[in-house]
C-alpha atoms as a PDB file:
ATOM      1  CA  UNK A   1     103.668  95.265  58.034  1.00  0.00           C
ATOM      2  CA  UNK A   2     106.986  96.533  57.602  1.00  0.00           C
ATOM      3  CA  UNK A   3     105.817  99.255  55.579  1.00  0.00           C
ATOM      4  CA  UNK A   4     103.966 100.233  58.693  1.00  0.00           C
ATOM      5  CA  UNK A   5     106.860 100.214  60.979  1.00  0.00           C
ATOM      6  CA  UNK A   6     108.537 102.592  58.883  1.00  0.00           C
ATOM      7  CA  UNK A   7     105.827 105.186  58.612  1.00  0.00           C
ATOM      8  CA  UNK A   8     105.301 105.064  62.526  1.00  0.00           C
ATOM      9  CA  UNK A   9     108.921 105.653  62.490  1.00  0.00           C
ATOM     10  CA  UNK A  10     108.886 108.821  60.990  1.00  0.00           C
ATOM     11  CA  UNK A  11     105.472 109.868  62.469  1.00  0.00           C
ATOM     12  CA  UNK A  12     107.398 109.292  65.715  1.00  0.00           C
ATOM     13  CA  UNK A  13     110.490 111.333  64.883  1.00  0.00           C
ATOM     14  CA  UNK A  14     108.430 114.058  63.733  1.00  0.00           C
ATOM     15  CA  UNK A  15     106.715 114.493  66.106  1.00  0.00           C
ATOM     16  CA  UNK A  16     109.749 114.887  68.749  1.00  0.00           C
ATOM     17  CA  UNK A  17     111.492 116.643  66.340  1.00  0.00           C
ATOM     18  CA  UNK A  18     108.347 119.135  66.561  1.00  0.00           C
ATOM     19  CA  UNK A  19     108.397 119.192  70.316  1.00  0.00           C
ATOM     20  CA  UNK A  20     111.948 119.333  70.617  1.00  0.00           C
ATOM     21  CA  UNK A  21     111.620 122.774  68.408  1.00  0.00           C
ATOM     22  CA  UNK A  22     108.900 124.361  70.518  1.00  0.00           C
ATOM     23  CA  UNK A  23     111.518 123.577  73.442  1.00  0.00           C
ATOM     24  CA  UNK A  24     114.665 125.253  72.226  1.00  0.00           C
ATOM     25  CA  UNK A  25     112.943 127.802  71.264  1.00  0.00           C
ATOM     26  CA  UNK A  26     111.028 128.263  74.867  1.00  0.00           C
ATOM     27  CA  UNK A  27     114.265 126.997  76.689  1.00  0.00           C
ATOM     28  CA  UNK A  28     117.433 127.457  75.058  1.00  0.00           C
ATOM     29  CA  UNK A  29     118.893 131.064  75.933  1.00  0.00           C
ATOM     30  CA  UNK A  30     122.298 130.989  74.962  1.00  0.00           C
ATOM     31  CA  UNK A  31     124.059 129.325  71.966  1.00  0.00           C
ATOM     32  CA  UNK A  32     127.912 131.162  72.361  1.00  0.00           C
ATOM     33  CA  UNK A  33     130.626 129.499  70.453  1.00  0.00           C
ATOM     34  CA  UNK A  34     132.675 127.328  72.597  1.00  0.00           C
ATOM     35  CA  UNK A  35     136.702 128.018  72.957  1.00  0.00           C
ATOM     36  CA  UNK A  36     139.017 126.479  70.439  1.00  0.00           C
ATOM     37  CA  UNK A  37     141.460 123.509  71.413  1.00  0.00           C
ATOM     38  CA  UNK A  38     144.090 123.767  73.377  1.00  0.00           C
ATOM     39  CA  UNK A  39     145.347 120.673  72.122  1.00  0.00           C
ATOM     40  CA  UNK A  40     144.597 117.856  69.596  1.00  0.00           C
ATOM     41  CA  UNK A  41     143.730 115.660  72.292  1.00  0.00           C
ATOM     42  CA  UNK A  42     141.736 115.829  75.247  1.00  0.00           C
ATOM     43  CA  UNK A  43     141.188 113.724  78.518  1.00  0.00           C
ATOM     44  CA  UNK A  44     137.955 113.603  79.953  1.00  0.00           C
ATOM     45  CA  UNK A  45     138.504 113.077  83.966  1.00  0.00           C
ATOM     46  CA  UNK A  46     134.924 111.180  85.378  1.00  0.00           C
ATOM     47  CA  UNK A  47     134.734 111.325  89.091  1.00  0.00           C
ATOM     48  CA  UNK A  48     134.392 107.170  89.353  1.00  0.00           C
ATOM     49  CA  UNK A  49     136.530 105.222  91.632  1.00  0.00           C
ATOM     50  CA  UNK A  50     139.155 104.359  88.758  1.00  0.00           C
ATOM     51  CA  UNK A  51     140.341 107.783  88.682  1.00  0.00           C
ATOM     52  CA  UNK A  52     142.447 107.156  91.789  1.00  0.00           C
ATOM     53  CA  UNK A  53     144.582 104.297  89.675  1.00  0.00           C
ATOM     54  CA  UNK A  54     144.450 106.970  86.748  1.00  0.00           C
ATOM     55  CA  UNK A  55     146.130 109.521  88.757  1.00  0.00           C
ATOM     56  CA  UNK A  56     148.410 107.223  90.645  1.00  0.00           C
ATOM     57  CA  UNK A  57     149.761 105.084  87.674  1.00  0.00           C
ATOM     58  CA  UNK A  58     148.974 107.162  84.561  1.00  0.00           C
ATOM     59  CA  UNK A  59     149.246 110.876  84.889  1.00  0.00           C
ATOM     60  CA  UNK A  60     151.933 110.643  82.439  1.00  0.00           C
ATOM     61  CA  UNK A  61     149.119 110.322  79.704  1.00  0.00           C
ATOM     62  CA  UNK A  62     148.099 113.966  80.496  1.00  0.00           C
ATOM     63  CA  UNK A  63     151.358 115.160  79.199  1.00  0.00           C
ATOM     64  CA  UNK A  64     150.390 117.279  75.951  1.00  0.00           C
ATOM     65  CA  UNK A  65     146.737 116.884  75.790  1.00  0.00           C
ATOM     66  CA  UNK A  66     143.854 119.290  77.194  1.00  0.00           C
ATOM     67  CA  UNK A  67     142.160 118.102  80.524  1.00  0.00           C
ATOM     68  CA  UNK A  68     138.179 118.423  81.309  1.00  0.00           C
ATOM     69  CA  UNK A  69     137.348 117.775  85.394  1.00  0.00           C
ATOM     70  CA  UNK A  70     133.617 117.552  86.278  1.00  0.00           C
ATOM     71  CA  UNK A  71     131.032 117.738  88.749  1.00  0.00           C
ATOM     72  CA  UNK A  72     133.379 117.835  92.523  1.00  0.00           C
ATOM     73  CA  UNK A  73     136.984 117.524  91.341  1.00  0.00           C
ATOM     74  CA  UNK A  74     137.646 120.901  92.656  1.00  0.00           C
ATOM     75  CA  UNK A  75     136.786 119.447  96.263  1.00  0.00           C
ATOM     76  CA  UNK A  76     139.728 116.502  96.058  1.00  0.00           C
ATOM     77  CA  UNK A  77     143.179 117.887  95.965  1.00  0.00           C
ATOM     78  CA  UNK A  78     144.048 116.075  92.709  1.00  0.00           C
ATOM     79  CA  UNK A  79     142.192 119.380  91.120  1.00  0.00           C
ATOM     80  CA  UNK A  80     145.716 121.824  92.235  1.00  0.00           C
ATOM     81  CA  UNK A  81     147.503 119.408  91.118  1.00  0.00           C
ATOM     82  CA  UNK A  82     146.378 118.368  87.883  1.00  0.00           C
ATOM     83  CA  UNK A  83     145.257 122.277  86.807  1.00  0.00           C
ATOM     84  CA  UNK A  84     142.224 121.013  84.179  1.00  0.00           C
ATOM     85  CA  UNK A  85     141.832 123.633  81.268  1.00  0.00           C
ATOM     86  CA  UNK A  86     138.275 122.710  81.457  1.00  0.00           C
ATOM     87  CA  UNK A  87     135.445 122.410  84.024  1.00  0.00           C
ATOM     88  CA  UNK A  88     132.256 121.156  83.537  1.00  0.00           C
ATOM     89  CA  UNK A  89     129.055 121.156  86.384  1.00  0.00           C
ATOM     90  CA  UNK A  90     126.449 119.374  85.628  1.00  0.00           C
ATOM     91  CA  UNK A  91     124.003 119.730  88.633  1.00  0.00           C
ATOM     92  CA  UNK A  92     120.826 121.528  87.630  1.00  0.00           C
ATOM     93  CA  UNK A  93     119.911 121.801  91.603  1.00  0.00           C
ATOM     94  CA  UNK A  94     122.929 123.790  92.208  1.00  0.00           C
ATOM     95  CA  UNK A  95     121.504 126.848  90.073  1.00  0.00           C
ATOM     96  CA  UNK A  96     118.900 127.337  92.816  1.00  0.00           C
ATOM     97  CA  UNK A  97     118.205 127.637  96.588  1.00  0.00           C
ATOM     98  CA  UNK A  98     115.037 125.530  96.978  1.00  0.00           C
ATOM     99  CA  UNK A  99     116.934 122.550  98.289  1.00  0.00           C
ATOM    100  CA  UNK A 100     117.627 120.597 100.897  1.00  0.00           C
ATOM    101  CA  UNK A 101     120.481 121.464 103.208  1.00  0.00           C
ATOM    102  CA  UNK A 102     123.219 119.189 102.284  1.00  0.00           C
ATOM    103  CA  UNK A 103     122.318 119.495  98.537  1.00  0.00           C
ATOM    104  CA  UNK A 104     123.370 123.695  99.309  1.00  0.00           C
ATOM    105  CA  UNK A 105     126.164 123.181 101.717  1.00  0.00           C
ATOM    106  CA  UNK A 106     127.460 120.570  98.938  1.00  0.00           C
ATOM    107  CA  UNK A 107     127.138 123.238  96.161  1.00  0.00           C
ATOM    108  CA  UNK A 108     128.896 126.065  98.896  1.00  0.00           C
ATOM    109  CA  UNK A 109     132.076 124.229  99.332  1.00  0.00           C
ATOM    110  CA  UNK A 110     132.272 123.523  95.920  1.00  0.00           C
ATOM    111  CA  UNK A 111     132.306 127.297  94.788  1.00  0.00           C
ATOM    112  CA  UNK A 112     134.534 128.286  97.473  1.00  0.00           C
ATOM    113  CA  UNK A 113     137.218 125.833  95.851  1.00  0.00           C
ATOM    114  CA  UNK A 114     137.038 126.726  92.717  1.00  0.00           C
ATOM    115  CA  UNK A 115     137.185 130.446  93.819  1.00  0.00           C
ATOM    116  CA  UNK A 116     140.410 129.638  96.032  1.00  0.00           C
ATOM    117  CA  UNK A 117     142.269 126.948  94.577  1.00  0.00           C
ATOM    118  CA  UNK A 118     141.993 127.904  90.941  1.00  0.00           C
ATOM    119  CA  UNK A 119     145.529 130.200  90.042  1.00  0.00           C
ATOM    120  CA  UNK A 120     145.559 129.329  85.895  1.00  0.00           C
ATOM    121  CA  UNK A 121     143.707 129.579  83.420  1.00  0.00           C
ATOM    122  CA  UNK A 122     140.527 128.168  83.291  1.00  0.00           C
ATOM    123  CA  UNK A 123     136.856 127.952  81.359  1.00  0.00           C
ATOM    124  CA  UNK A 124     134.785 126.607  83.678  1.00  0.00           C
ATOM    125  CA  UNK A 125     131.088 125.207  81.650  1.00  0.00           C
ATOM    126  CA  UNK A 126     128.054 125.539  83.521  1.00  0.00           C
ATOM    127  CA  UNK A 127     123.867 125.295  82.597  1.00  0.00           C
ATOM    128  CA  UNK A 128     122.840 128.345  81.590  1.00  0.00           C
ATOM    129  CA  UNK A 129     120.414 128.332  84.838  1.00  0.00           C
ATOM    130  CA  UNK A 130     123.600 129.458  86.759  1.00  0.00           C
ATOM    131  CA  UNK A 131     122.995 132.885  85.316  1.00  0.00           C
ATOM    132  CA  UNK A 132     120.288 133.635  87.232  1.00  0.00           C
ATOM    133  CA  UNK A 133     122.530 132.810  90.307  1.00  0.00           C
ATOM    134  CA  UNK A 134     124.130 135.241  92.258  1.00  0.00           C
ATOM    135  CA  UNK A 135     126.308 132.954  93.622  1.00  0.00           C
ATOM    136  CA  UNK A 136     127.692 131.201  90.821  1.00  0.00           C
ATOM    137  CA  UNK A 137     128.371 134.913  89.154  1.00  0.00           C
ATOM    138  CA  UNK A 138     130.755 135.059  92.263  1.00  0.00           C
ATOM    139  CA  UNK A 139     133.134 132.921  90.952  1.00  0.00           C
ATOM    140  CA  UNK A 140     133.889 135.176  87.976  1.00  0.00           C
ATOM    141  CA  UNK A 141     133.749 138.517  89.789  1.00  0.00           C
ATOM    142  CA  UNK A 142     136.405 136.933  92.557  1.00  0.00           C
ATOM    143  CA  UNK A 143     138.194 134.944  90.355  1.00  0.00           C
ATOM    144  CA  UNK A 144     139.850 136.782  86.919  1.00  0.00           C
ATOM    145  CA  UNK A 145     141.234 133.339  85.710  1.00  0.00           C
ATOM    146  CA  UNK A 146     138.066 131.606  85.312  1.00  0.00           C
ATOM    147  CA  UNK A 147     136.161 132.188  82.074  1.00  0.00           C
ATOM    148  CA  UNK A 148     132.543 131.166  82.413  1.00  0.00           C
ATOM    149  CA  UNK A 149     130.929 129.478  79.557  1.00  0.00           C
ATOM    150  CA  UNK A 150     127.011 128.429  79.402  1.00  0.00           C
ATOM    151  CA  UNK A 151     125.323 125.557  78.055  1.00  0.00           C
ATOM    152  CA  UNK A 152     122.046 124.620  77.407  1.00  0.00           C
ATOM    153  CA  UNK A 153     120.905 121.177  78.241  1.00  0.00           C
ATOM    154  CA  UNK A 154     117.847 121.001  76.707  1.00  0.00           C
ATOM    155  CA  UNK A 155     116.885 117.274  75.767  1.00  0.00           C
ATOM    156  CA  UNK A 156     116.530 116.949  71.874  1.00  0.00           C
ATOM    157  CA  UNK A 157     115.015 114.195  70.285  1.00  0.00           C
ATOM    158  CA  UNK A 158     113.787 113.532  66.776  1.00  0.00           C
ATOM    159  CA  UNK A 159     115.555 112.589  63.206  1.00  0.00           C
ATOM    160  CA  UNK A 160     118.784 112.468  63.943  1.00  0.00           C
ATOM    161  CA  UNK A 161     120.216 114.938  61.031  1.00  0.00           C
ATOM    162  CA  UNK A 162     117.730 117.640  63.176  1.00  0.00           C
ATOM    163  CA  UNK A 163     119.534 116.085  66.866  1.00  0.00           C
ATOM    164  CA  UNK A 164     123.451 116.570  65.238  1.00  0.00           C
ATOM    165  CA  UNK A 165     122.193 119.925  63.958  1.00  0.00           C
ATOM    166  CA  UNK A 166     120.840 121.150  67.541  1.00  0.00           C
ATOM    167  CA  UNK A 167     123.808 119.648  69.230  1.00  0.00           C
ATOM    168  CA  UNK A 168     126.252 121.949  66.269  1.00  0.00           C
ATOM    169  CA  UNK A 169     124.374 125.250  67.443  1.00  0.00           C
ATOM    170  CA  UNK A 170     124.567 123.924  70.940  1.00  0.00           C
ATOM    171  CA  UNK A 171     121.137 124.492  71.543  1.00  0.00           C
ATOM    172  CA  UNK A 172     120.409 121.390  73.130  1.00  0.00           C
ATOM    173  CA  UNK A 173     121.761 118.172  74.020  1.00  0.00           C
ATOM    174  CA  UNK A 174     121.254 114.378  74.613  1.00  0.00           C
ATOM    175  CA  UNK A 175     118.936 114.085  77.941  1.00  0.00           C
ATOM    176  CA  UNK A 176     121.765 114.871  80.542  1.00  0.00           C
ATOM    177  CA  UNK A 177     121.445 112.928  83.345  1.00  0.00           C
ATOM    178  CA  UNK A 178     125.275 112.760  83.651  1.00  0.00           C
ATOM    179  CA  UNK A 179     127.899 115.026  82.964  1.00  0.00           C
ATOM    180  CA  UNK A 180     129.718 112.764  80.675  1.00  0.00           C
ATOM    181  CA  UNK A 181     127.303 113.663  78.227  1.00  0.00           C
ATOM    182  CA  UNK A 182     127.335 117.684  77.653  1.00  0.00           C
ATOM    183  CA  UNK A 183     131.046 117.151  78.586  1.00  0.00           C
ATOM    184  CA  UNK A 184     131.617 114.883  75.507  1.00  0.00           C
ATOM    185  CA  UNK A 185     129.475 116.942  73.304  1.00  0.00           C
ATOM    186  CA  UNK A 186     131.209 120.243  74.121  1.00  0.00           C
ATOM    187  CA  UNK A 187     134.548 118.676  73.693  1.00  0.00           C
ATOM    188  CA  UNK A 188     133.365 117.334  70.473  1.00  0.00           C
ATOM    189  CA  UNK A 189     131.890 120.783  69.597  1.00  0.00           C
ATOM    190  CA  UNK A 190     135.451 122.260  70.583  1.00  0.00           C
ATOM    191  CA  UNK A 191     136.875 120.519  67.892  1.00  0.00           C
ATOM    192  CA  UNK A 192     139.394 117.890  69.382  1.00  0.00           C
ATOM    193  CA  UNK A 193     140.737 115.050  67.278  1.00  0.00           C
ATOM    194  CA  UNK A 194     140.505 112.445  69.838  1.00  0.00           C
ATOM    195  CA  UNK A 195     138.661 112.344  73.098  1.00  0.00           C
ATOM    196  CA  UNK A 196     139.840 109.782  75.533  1.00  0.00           C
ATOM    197  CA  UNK A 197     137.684 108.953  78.639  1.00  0.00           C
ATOM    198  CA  UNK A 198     138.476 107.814  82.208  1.00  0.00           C
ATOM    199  CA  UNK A 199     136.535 107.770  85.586  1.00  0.00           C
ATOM    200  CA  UNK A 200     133.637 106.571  83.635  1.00  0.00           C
ATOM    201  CA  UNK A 201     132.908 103.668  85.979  1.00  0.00           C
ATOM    202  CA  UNK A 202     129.088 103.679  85.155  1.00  0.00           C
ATOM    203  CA  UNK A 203     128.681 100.573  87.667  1.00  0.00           C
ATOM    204  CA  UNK A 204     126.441 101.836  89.533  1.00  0.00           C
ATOM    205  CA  UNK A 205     124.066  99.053  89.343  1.00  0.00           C
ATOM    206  CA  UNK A 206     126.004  97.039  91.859  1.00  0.00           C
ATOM    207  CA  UNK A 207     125.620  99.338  94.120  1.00  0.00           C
ATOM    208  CA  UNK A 208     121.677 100.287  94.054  1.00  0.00           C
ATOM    209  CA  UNK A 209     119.505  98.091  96.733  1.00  0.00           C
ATOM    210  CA  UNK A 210     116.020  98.393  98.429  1.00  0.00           C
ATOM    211  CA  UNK A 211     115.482  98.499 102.071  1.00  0.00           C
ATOM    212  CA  UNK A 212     112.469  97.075 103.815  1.00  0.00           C
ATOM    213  CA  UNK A 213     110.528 100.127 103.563  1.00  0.00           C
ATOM    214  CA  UNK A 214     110.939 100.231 100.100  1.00  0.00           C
ATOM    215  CA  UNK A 215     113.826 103.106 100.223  1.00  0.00           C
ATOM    216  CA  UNK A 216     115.723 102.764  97.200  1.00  0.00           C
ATOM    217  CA  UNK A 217     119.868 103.687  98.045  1.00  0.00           C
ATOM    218  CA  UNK A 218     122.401 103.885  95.651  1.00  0.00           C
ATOM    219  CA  UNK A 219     126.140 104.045  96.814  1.00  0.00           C
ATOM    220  CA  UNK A 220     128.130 106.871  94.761  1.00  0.00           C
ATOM    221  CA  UNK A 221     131.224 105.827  95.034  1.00  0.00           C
ATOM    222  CA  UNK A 222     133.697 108.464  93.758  1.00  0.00           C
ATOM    223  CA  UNK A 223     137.552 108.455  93.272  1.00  0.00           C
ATOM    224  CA  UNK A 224     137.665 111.626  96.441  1.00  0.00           C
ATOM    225  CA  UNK A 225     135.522 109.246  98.940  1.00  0.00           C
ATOM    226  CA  UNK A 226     136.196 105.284  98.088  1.00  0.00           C
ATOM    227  CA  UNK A 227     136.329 105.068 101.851  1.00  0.00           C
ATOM    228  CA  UNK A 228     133.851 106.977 103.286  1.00  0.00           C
ATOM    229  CA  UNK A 229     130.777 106.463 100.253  1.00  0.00           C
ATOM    230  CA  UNK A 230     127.492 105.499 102.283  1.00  0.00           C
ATOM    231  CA  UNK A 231     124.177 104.572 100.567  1.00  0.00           C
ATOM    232  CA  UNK A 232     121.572 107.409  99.798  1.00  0.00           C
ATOM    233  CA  UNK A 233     118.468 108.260  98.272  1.00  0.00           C
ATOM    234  CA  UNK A 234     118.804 109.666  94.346  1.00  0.00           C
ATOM    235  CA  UNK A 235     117.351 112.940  94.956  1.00  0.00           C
ATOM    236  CA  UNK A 236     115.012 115.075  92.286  1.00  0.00           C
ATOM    237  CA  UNK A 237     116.020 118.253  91.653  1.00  0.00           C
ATOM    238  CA  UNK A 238     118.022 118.433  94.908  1.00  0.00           C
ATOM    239  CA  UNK A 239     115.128 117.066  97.529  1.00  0.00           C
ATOM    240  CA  UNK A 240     113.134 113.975  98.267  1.00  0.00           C
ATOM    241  CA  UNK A 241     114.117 110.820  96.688  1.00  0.00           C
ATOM    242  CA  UNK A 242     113.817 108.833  93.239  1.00  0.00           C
ATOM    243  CA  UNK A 243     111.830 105.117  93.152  1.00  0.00           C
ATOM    244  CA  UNK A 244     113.500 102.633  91.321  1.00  0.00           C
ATOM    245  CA  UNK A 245     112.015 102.906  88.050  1.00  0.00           C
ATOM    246  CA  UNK A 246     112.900 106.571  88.324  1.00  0.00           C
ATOM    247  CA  UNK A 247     116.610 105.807  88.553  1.00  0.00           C
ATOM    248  CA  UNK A 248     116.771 102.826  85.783  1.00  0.00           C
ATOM    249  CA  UNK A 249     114.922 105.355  83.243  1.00  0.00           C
ATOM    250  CA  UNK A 250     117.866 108.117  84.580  1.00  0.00           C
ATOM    251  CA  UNK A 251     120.409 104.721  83.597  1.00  0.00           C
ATOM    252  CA  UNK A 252     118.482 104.177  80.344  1.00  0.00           C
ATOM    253  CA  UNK A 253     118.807 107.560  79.076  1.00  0.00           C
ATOM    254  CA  UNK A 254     122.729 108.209  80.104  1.00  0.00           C
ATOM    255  CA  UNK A 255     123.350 104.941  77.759  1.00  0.00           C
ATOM    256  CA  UNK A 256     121.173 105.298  75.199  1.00  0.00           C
ATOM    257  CA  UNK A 257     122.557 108.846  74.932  1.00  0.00           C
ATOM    258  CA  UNK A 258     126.162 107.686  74.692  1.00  0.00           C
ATOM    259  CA  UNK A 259     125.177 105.686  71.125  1.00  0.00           C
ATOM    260  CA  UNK A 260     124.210 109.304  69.901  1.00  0.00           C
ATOM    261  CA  UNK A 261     126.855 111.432  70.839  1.00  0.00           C
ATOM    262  CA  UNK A 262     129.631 108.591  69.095  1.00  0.00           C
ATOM    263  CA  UNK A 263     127.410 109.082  66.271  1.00  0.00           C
ATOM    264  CA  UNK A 264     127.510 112.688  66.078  1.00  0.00           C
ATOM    265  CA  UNK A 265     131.392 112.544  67.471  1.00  0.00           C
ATOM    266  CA  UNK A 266     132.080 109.785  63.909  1.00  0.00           C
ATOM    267  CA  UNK A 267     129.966 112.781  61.946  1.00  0.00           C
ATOM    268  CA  UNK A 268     132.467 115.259  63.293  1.00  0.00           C
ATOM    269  CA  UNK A 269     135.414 113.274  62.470  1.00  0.00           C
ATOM    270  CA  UNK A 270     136.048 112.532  66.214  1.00  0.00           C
ATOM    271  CA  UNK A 271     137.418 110.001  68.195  1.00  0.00           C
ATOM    272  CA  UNK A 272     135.961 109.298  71.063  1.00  0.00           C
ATOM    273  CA  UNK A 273     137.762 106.655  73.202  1.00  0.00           C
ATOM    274  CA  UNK A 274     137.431 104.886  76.221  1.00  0.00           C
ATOM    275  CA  UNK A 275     140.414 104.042  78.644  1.00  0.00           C
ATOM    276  CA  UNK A 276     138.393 103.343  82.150  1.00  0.00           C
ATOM    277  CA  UNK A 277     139.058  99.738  82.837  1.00  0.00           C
ATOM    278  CA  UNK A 278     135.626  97.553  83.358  1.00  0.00           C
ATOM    279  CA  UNK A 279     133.742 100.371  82.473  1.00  0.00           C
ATOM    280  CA  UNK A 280     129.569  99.648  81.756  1.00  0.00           C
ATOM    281  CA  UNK A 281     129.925 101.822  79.209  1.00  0.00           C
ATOM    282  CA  UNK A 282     129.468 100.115  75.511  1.00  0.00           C
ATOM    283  CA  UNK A 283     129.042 102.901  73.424  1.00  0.00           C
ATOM    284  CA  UNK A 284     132.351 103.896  72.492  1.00  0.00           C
ATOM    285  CA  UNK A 285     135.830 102.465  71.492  1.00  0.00           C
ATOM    286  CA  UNK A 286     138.177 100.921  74.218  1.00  0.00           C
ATOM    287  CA  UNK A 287     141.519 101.237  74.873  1.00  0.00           C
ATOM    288  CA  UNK A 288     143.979  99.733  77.999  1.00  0.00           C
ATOM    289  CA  UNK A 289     146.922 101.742  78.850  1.00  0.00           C
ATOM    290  CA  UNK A 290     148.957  99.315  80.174  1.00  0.00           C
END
């Protein structure tokens, strides 16, 4: 019986190994080397509500290491202040226009602050979808101090020598349905010693709920809008709205992926480590500042 297990095993794995082939091939377009440290150490800066105690009480751990802001930092003031080194979006919907209205007027504001506000030096990450978008080539063209970098986030799957491989020639990733993940792998992939992580909240479990029509709403809450965070639908692709199943598998696979990338980050002789307090995430090592 065991015997069995183990041959379906590697049946399995080569047959997503396979697959995931065929789809780099198909949909990875660009593989550029990513920009050497800055640093030896680098701060990830998640969007959760910890980051406001972060930024209030222990800014003072920025001091010599790199910084890496995702997703809509640049729409919170703390983004002047702080002046991240790095910038990562990951929001496939923003890379095109068929979406709904606040989805675009979302992804307008946020270009128009990184166009305005940024005034240093900056290499801003995006999917490599964003080339096909005039608007996101603005940001370049109007901005000198950006450097635009793409990524491709095509899921890989398979043995995992053939997953650490794709994620080396960054031609795909663990599925990325957050932006911790291709943030974490690029900063791996940049070569930093240690990694430390905060905003990572990942609770977002408390906050999901159905309503009697059998709407499913999930309250973001982010560090920017603690106050003013209402329940929503989890969109697809920037319209309609996710069942629950839907957004557990999106959970599952954000998780799952974290076990991988610590894996890969150990290969790479990275450290990869945690400093959100009561953070869902149990992937990677933890650390309190106080």
């Amino acid at each position: 019986m065991q015997l069995l297990l183990v041959i379906q095993a590697f049946f399995e794995q080569f047959i997503q190994s396979a697959a995931t082939l065929i789809k780099v091939l198909l949909l990875s377009k660009s593989n550029e080397k990513p920009p050497g440290p800055k640093h030896n150490e680098l701060v990830i800066l998640g969007n959760g509500p910890s980051l406001k105690d972060f930024l209030t009480y222990h800014r003072k751990f920025l001091k010599d290491k790199a910084s890496l802001a995702v997703n809509h930092f640049a729409d919170s003031d703390a983004f002047v202040e702080i002046q991240p080194d790095y910038y990562l979006i990951n929001v496939p919907e923003f890379w095109t226009d068929n979406v709904d209205d606040d989805v675009r007027q979302r992804r307008d504001k946020l270009v128009k602050n990184i166009i305005e506000k940024t005034q240093w030096q900056m290499t801003l990450f995006l999917g490599v979808g964003a080339k096909k978008s005039k608007l996101w080539q603005e940001i370049s063209k109007q901005n000198k101090q950006i450097n635009i970098y793409y990524l491709n986030p095509t899921p890989v799957a398979g043995y995992a020598w053939f997953r650490h491989f794709c994620y080396r020639k960054q031609c795909g990733m663990p599925r990325p349905h957050n932006v911790l993940i291709p943030s974490l792998l690029m900063s791996i992939n940049m070569q930093f010693g240690k990694i430390f992580i905060t905003g990572a909240d990942h609770n977002w479990m408390k906050e999901l709920f159905v309503a009697d029509d059998n709407t499913v709403y999930l309250t973001q809450k982010h560090f920017y809008d603690l106050q003013t965070a209402r329940p929503d639908v989890m969109k697809k692709t920037g319209k309609g709205k996710r069942k629950m199943h839907e957004i557990l598998i999106k959970f599952v696979h954000s998780f799952a992926g974290y076990f991988d990338i610590n894996n890969y980050a150990k290969s790479q002789n990275v450290r990869i480590i945690n400093i959100t307090p009561d953070s869902f995430i149990d992937a990677f090592e933890r650390m309190k500042l106080d």
